[in-house]
C-alpha atoms as a PDB file:
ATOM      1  CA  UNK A   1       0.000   0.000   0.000  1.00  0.00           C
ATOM      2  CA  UNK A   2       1.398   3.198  -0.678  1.00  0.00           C
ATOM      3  CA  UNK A   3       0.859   6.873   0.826  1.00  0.00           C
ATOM      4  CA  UNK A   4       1.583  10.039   0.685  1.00  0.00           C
ATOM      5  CA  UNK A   5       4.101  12.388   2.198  1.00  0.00           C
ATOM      6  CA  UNK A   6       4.728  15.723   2.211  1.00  0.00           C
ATOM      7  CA  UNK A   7       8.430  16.710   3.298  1.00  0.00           C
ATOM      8  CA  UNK A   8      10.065  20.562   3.203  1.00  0.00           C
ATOM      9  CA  UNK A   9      13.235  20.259   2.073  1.00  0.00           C
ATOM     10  CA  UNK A  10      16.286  23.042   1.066  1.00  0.00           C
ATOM     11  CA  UNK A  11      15.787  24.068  -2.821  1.00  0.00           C
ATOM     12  CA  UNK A  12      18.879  23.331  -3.677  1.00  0.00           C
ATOM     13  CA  UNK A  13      19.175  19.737  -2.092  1.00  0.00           C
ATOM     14  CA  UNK A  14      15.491  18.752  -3.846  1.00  0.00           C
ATOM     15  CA  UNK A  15      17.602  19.915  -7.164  1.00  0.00           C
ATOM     16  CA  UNK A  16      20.649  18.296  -6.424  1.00  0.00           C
ATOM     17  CA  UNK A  17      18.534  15.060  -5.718  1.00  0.00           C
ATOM     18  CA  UNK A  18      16.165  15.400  -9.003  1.00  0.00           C
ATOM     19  CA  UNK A  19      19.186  15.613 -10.947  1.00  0.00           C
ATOM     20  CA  UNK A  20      21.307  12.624  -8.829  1.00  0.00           C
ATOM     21  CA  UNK A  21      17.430  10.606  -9.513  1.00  0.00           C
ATOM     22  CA  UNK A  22      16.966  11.484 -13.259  1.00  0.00           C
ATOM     23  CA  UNK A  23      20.792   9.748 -13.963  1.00  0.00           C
ATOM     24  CA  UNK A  24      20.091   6.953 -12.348  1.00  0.00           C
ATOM     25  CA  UNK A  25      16.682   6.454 -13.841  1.00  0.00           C
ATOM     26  CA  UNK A  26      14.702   6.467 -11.019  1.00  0.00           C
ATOM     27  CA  UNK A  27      11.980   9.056  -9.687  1.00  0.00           C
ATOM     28  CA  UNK A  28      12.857  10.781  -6.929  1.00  0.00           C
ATOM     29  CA  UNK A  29      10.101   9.218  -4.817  1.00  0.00           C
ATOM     30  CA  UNK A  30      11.696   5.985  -5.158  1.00  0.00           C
ATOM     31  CA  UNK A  31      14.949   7.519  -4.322  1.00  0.00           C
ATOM     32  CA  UNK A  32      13.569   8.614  -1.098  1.00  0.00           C
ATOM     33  CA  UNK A  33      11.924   5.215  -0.322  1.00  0.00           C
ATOM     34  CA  UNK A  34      14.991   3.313  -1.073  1.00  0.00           C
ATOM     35  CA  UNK A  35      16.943   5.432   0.996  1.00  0.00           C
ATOM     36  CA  UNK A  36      14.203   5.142   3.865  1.00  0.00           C
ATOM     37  CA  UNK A  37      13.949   1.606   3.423  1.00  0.00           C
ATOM     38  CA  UNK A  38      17.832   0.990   4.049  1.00  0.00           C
ATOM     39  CA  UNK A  39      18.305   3.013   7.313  1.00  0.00           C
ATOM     40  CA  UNK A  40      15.271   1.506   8.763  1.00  0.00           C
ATOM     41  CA  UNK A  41      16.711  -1.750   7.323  1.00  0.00           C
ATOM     42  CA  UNK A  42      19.776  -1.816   8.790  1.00  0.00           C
ATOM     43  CA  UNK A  43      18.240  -0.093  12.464  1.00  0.00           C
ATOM     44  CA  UNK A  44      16.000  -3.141  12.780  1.00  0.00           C
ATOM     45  CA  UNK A  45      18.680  -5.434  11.891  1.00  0.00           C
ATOM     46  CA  UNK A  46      21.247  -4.025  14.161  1.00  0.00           C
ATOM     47  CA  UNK A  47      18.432  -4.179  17.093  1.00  0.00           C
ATOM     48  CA  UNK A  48      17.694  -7.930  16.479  1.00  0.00           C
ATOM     49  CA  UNK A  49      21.328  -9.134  15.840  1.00  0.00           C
ATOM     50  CA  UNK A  50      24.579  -8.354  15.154  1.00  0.00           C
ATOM     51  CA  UNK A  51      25.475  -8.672  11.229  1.00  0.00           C
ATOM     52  CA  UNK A  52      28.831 -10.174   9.998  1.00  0.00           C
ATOM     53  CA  UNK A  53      30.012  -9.042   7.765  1.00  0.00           C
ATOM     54  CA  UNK A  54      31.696 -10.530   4.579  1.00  0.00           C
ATOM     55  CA  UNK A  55      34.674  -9.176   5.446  1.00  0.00           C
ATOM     56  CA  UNK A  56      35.040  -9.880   8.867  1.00  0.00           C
ATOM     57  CA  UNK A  57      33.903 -13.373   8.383  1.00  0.00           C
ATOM     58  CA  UNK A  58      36.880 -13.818   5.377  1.00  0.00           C
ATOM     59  CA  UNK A  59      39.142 -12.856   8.792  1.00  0.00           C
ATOM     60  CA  UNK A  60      37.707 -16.201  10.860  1.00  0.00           C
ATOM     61  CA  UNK A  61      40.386 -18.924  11.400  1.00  0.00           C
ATOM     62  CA  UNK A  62      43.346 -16.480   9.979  1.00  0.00           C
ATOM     63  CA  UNK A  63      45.127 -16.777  13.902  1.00  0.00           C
ATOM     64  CA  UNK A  64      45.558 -19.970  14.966  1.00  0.00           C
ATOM     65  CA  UNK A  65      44.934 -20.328  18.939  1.00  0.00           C
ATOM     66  CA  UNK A  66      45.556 -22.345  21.644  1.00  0.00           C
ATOM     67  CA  UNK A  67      42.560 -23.166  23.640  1.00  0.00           C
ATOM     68  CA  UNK A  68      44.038 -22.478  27.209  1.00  0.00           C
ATOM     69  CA  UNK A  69      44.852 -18.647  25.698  1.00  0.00           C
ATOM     70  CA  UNK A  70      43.208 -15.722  28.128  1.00  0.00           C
ATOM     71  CA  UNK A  71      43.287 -12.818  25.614  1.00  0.00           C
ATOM     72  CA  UNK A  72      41.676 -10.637  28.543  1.00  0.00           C
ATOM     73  CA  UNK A  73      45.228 -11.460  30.533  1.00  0.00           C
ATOM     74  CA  UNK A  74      47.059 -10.702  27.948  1.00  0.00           C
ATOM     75  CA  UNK A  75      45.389  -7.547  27.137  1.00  0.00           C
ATOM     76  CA  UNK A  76      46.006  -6.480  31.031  1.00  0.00           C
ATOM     77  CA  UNK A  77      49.879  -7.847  30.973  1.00  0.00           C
ATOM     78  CA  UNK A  78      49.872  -5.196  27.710  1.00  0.00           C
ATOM     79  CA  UNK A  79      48.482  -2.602  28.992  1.00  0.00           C
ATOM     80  CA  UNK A  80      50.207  -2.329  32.368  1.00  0.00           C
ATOM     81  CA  UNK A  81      53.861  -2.686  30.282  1.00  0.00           C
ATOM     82  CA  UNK A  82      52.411   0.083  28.434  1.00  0.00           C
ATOM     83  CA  UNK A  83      51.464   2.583  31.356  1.00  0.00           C
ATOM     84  CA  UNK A  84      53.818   1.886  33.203  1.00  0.00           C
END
């Protein structure tokens, strides 16, 4: 279902954003929506779980570990060699 909205916007930026729309062949209501859509997207998403991303999960296994390690104690011995 769609509706309709009325927004008040600077002149220039409503130019700048018919002009940015009309390359990409797209009206500038869809523009708007699509830009709506993805930060209310990626809000919910980030409220219902954390998102890996490709990136970061390309970086999984890289360090190889042994079990008994206590990153957190090592962190500390690091940090007091540091401030010390």
């Amino acid at each position: 279902m769609e509706a309709k909205l009325t927004l008040r916007l600077n002149e220039n930026v409503i130019e700048r954003a018919k002009i940015y729309a009309r390359s990409h062949n797209m009206s500038l209501s869809k523009m708007i929506e699509s830009y709506l859509d993805s930060v209310t997207k990626e809000k919910f998403q980030e409220e219902k779980h954390i998102t890996i991303t490709p990136f970061i999960e390309s970086l999984c296994g890289v360090i190889d570990l042994p079990e008994e390690f206590d990153y957190k104690k090592d962190y500390r011995d690091y940090l007091d060699k540091k401030y010390k």
